[in-house]
PDB file of N, CA and C in Angstrom:
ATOM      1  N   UNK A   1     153.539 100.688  23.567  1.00  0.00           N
ATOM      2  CA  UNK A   1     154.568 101.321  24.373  1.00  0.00           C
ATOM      3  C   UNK A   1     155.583 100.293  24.879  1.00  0.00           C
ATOM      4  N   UNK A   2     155.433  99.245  25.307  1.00  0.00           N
ATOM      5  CA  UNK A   2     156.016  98.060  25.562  1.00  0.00           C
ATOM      6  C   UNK A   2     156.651  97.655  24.609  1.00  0.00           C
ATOM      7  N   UNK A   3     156.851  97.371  23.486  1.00  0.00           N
ATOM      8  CA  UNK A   3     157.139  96.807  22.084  1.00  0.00           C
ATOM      9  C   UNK A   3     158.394  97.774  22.142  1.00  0.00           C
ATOM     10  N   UNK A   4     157.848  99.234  22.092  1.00  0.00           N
ATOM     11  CA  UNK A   4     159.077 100.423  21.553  1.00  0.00           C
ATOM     12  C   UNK A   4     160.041 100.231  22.620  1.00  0.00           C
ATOM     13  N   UNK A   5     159.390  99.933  23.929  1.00  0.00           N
ATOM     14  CA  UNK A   5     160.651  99.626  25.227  1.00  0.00           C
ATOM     15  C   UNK A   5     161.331  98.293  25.145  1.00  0.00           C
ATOM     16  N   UNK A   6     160.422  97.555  24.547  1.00  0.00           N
ATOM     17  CA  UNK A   6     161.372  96.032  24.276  1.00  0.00           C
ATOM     18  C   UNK A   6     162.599  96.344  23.109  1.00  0.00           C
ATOM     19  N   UNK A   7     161.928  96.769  22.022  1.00  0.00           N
ATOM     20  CA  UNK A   7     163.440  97.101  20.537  1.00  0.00           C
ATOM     21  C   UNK A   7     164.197  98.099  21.628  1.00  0.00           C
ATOM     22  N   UNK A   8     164.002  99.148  22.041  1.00  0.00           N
ATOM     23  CA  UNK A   8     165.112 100.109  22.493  1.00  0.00           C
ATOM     24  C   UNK A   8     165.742  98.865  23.638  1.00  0.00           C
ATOM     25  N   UNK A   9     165.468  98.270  24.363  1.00  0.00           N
ATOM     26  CA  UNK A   9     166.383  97.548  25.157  1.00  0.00           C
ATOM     27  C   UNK A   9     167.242  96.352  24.338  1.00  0.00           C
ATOM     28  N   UNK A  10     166.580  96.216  23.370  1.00  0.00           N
ATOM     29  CA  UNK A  10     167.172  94.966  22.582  1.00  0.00           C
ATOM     30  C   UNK A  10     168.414  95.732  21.718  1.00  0.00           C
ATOM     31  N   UNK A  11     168.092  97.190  20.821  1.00  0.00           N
ATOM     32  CA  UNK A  11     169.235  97.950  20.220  1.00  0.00           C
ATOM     33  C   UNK A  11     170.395  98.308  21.598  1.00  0.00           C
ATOM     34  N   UNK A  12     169.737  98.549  22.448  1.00  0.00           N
ATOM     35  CA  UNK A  12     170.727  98.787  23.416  1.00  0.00           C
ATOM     36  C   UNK A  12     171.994  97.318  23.811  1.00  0.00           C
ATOM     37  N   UNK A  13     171.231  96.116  24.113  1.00  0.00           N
ATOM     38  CA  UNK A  13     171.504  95.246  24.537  1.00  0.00           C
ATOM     39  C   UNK A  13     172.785  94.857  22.935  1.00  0.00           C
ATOM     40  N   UNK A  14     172.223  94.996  21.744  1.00  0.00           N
ATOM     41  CA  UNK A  14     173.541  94.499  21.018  1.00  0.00           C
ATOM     42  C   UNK A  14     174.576  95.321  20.758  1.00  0.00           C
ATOM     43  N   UNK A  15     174.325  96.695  21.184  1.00  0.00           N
ATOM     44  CA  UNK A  15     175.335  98.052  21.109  1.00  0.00           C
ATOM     45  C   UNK A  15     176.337  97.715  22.104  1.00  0.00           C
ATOM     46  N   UNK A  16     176.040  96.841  23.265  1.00  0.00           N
ATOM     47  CA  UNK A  16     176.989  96.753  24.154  1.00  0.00           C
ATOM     48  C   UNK A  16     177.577  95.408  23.759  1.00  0.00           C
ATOM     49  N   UNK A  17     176.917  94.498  23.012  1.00  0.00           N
ATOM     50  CA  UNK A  17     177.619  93.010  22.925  1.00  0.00           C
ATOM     51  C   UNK A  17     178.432  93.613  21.737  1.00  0.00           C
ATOM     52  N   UNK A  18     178.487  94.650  20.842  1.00  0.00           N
ATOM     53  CA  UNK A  18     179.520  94.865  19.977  1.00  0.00           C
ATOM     54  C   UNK A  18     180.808  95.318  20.686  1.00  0.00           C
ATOM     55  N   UNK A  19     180.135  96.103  21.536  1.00  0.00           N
ATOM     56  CA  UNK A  19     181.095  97.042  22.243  1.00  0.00           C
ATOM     57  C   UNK A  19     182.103  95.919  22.909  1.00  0.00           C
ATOM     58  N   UNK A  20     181.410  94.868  23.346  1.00  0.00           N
ATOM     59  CA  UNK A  20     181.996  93.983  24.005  1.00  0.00           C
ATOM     60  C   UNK A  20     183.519  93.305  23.363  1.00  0.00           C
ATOM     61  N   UNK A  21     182.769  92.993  22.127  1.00  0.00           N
ATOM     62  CA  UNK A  21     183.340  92.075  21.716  1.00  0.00           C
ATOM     63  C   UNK A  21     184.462  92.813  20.803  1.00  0.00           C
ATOM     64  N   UNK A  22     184.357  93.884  20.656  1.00  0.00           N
ATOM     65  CA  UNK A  22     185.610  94.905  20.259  1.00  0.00           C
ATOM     66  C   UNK A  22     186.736  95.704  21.259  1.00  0.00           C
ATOM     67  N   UNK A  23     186.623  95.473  22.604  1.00  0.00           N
ATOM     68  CA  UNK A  23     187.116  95.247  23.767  1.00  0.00           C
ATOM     69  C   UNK A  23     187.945  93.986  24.255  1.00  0.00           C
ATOM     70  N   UNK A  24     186.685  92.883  24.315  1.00  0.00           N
ATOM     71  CA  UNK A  24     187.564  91.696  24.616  1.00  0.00           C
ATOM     72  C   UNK A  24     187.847  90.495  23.777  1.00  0.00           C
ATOM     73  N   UNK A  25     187.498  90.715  22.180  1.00  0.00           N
ATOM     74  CA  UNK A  25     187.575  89.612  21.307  1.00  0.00           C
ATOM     75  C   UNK A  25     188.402  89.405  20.384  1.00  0.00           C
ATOM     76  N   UNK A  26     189.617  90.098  20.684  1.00  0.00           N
ATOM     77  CA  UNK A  26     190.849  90.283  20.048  1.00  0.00           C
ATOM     78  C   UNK A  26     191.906  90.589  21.491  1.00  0.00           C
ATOM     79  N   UNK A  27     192.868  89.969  20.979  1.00  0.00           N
ATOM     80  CA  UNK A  27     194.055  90.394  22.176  1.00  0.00           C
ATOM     81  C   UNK A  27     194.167  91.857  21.657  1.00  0.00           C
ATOM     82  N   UNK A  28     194.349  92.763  22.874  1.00  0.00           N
ATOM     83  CA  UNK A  28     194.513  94.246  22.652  1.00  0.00           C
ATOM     84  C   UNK A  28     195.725  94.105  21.915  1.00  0.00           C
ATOM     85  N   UNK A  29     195.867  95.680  21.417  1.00  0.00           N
ATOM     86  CA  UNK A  29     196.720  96.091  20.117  1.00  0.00           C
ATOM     87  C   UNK A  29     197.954  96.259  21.212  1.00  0.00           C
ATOM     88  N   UNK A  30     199.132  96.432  20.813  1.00  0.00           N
ATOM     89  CA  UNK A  30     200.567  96.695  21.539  1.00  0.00           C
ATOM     90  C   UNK A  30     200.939  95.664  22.311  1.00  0.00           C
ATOM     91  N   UNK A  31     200.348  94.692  22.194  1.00  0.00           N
ATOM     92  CA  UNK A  31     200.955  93.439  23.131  1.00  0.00           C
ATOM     93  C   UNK A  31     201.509  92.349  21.731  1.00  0.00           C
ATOM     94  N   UNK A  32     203.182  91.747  22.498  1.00  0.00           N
ATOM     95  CA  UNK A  32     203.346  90.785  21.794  1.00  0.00           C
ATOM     96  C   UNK A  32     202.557  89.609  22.036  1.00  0.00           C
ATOM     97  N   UNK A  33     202.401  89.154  20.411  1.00  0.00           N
ATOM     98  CA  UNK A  33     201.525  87.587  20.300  1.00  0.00           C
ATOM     99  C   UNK A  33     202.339  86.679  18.953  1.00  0.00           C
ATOM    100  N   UNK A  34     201.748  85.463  19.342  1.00  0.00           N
ATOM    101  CA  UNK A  34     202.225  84.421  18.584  1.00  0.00           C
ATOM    102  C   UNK A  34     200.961  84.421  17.293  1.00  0.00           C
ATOM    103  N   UNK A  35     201.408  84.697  16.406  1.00  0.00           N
ATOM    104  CA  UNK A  35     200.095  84.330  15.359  1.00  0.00           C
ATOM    105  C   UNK A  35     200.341  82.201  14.390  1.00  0.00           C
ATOM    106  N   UNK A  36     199.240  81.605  14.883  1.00  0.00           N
ATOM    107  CA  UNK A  36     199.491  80.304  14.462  1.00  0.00           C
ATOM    108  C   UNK A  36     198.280  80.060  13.231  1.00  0.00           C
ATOM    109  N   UNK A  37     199.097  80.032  11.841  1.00  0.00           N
ATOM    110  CA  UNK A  37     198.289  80.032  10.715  1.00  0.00           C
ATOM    111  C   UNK A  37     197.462  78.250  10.783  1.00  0.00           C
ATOM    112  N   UNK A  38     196.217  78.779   9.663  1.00  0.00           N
ATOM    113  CA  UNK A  38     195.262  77.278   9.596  1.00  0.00           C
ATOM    114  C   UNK A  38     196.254  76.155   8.452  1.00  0.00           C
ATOM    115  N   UNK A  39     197.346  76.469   7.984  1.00  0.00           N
ATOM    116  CA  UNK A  39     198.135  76.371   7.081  1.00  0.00           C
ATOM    117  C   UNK A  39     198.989  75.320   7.897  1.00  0.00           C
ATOM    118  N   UNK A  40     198.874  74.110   8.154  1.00  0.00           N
ATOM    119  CA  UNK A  40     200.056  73.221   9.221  1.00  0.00           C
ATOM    120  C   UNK A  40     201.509  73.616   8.999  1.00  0.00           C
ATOM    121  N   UNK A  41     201.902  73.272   7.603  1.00  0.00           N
ATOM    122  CA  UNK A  41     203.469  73.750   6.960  1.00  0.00           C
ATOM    123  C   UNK A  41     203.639  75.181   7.522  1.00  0.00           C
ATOM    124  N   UNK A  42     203.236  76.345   7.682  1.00  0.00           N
ATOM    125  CA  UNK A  42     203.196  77.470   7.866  1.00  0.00           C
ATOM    126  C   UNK A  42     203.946  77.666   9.068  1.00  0.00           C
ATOM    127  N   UNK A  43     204.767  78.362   9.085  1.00  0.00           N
ATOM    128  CA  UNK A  43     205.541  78.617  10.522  1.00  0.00           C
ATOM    129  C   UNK A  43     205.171  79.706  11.371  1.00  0.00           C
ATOM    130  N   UNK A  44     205.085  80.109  12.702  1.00  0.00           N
ATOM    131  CA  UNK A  44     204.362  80.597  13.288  1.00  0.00           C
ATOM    132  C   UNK A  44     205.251  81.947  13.570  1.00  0.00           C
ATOM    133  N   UNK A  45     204.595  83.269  13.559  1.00  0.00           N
ATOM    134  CA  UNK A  45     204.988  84.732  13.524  1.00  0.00           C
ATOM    135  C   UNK A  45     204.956  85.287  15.303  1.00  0.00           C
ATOM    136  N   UNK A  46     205.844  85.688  15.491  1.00  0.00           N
ATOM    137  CA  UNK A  46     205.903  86.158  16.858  1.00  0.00           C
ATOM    138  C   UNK A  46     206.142  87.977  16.686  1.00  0.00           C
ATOM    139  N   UNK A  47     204.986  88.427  16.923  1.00  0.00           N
ATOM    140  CA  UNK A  47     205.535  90.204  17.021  1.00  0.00           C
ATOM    141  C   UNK A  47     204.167  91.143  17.796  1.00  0.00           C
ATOM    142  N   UNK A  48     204.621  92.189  17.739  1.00  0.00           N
ATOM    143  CA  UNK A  48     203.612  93.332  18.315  1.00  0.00           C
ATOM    144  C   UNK A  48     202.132  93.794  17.463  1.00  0.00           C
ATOM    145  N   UNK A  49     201.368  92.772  18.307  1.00  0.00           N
ATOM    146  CA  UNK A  49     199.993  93.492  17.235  1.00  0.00           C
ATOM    147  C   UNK A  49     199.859  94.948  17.305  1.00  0.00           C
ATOM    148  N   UNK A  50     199.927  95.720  16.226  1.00  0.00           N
ATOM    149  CA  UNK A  50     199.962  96.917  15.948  1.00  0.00           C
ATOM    150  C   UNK A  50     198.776  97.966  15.808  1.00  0.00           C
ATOM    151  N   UNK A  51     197.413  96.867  15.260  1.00  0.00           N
ATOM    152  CA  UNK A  51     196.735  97.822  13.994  1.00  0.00           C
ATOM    153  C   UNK A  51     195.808  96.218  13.563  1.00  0.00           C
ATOM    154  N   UNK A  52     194.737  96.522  14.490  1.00  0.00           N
ATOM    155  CA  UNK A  52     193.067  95.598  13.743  1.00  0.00           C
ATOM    156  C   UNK A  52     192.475  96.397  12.603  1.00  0.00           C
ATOM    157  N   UNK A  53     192.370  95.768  11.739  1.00  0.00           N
ATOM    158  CA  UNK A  53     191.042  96.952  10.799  1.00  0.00           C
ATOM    159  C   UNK A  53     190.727  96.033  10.154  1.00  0.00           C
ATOM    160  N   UNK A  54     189.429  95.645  10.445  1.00  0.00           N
ATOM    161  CA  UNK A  54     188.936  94.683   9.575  1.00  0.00           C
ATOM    162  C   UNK A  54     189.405  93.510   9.227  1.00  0.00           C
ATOM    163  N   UNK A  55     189.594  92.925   8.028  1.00  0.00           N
ATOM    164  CA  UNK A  55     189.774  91.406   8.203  1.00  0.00           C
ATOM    165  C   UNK A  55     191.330  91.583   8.104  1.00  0.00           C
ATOM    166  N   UNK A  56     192.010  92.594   8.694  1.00  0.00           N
ATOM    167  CA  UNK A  56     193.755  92.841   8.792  1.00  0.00           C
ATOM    168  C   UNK A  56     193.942  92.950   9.574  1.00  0.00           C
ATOM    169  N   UNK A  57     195.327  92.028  10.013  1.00  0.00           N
ATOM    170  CA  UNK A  57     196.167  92.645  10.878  1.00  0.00           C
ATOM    171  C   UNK A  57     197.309  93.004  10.359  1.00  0.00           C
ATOM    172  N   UNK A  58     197.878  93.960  11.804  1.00  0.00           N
ATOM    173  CA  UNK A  58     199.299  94.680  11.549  1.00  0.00           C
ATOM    174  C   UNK A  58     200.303  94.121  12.397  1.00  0.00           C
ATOM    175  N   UNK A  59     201.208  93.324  12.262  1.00  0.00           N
ATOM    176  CA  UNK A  59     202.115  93.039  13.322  1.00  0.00           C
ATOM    177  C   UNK A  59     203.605  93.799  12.815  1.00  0.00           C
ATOM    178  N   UNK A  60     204.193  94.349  14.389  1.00  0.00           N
ATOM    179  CA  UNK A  60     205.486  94.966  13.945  1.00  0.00           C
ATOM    180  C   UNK A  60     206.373  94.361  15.078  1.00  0.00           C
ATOM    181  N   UNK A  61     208.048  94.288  14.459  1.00  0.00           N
ATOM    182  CA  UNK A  61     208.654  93.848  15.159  1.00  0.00           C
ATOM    183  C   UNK A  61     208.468  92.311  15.245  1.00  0.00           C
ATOM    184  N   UNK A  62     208.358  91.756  14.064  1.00  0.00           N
ATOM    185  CA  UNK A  62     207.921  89.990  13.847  1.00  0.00           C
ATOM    186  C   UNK A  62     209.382  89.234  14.139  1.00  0.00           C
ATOM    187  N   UNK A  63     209.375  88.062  14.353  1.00  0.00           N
ATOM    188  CA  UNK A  63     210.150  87.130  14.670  1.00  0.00           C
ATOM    189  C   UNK A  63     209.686  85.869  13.927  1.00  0.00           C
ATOM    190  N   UNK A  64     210.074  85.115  12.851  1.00  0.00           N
ATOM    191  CA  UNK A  64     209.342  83.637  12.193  1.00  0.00           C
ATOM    192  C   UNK A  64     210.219  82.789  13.064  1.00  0.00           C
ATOM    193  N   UNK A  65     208.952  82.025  13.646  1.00  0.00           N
ATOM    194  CA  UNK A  65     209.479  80.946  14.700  1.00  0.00           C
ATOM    195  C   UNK A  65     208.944  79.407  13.778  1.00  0.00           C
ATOM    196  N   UNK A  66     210.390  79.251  13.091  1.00  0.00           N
ATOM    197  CA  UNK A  66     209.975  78.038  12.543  1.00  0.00           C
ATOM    198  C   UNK A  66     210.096  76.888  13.237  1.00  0.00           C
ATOM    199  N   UNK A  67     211.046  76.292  14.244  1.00  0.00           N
ATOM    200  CA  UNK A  67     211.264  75.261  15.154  1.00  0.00           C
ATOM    201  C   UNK A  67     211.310  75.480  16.301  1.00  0.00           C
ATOM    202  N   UNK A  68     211.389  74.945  17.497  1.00  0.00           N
ATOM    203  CA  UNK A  68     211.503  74.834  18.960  1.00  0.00           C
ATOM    204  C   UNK A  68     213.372  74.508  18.953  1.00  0.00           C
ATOM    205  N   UNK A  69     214.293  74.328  18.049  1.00  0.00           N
ATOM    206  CA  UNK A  69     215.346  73.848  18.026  1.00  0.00           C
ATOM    207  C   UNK A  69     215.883  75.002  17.415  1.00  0.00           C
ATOM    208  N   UNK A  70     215.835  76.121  16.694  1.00  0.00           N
ATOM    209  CA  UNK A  70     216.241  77.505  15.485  1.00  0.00           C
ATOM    210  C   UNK A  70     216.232  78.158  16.767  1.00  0.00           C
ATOM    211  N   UNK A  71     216.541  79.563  16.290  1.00  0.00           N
ATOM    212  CA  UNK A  71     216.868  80.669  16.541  1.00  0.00           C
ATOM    213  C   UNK A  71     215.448  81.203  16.166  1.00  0.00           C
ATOM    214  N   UNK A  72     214.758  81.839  16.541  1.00  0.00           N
ATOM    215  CA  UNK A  72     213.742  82.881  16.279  1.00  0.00           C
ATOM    216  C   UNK A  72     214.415  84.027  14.495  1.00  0.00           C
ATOM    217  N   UNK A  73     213.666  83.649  13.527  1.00  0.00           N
ATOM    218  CA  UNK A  73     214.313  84.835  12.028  1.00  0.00           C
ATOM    219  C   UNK A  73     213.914  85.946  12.360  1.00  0.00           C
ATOM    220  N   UNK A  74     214.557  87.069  12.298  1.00  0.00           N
ATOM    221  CA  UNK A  74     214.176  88.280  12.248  1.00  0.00           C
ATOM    222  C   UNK A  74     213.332  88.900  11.581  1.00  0.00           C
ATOM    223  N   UNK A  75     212.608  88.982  11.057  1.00  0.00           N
ATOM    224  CA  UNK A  75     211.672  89.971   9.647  1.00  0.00           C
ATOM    225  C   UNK A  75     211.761  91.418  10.184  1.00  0.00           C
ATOM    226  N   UNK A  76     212.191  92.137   8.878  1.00  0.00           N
ATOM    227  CA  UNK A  76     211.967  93.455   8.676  1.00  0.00           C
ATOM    228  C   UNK A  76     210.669  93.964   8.200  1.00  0.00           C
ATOM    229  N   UNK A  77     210.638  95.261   8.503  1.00  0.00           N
ATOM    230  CA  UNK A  77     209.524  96.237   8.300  1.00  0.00           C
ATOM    231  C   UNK A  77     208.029  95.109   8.827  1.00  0.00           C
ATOM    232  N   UNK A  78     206.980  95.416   8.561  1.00  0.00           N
ATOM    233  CA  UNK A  78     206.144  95.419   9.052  1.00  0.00           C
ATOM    234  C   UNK A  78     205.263  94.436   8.546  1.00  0.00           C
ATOM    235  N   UNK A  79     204.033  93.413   9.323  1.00  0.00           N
ATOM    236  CA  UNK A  79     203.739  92.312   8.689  1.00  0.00           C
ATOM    237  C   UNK A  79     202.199  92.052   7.963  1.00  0.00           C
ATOM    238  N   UNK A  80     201.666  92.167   7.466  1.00  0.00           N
ATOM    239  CA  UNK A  80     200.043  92.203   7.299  1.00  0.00           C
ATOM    240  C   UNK A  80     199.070  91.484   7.191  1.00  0.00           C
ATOM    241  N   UNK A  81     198.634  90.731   7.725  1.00  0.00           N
ATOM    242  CA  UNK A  81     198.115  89.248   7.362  1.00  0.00           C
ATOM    243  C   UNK A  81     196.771  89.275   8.021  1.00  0.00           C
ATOM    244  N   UNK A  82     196.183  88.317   6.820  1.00  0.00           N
ATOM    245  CA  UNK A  82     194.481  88.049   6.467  1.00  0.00           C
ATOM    246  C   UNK A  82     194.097  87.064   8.170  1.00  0.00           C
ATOM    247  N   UNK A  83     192.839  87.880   8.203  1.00  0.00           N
ATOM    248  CA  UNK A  83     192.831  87.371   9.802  1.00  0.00           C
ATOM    249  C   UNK A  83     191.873  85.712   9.349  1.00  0.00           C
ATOM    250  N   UNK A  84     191.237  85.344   7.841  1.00  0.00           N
ATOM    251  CA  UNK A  84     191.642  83.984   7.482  1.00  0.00           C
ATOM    252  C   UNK A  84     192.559  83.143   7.149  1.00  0.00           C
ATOM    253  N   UNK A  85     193.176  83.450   7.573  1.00  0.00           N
ATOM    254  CA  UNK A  85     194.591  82.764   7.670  1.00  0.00           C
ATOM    255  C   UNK A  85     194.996  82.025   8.683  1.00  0.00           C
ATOM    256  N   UNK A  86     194.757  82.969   9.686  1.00  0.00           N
ATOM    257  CA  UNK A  86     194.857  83.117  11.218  1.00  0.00           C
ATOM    258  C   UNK A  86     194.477  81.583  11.788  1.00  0.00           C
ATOM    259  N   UNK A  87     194.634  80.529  12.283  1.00  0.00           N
ATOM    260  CA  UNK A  87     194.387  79.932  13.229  1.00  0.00           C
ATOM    261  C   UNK A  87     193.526  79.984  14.678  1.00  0.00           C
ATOM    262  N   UNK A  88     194.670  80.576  15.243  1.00  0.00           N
ATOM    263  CA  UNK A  88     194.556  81.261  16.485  1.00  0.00           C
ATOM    264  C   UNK A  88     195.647  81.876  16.991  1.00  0.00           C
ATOM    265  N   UNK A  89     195.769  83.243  18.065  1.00  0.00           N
ATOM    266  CA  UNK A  89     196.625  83.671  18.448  1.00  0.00           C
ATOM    267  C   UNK A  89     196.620  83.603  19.931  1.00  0.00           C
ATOM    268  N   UNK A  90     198.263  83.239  20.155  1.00  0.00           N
ATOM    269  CA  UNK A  90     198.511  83.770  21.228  1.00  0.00           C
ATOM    270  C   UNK A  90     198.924  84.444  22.015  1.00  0.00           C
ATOM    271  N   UNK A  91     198.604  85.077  23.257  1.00  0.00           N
ATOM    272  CA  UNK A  91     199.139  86.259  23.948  1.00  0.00           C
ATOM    273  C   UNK A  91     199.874  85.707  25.508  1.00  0.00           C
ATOM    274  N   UNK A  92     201.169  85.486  25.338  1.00  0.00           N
ATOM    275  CA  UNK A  92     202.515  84.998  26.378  1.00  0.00           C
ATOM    276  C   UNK A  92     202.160  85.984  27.412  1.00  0.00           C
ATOM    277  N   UNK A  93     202.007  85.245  28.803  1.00  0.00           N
ATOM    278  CA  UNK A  93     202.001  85.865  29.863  1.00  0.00           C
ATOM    279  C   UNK A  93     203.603  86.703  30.179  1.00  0.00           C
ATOM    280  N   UNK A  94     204.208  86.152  29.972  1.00  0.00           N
ATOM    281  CA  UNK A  94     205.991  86.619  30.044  1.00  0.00           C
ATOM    282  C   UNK A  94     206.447  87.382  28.670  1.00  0.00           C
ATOM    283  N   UNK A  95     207.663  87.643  29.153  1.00  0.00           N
ATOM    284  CA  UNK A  95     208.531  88.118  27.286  1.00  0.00           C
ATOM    285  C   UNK A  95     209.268  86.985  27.257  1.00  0.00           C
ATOM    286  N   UNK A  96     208.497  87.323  25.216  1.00  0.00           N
ATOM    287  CA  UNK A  96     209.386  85.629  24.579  1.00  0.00           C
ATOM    288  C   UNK A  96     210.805  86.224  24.672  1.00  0.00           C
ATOM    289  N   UNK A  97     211.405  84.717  24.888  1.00  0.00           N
ATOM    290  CA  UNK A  97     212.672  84.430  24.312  1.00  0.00           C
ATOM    291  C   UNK A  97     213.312  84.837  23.140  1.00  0.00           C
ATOM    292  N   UNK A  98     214.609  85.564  22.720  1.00  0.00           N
ATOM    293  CA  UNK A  98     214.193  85.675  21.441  1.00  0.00           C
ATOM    294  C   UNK A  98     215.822  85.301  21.097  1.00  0.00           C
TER     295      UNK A  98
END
């Protein structure tokens, strides 16, 4: 009886660390972020995460921020990129500059 109460607390216990981590282990969807590829040459994407699904993301409304000295490029329509790719992202307390 103990055993069946230990697995049910243990299935319970990783139902919530998923839950968790699909809550807080991604910057929520509709917020602008900086996406910084593992790629150094790679220039870094500024737009609205749209759409997680799996190893995709959706960013809309992108900006390619190639220098600190440029203008922010505009990109049209919508962006899709392998979340190995990904670096790390960031989520700007303020609205970027654009």
């Amino acid at each position: 009886m103990i055993e069946v109460l230990g697995a049910l607390l243990a299935v319970l216990a990783v139902g919530f660390g998923v839950l968790a981590v699909e809550f807080w282990g991604l910057p929520r969807r509709r917020h602008r972020v900086i996406v910084n590829f593992r790629d150094q040459t790679a220039p870094s994407i500024s737009g609205i995460l749209w759409l997680r699904r799996g190893r995709w993301l959706l960013l809309r409304d992108c900006y390619l921020l190639e220098t600190a000295k440029q203008a922010p490029t505009r990109i049209d329509g919508e962006v899709t990129l392998d979340r190995a790719s990904v670096l790390f992202i960031q989520v700007p307390d303020g609205p970027l500059r654009r």
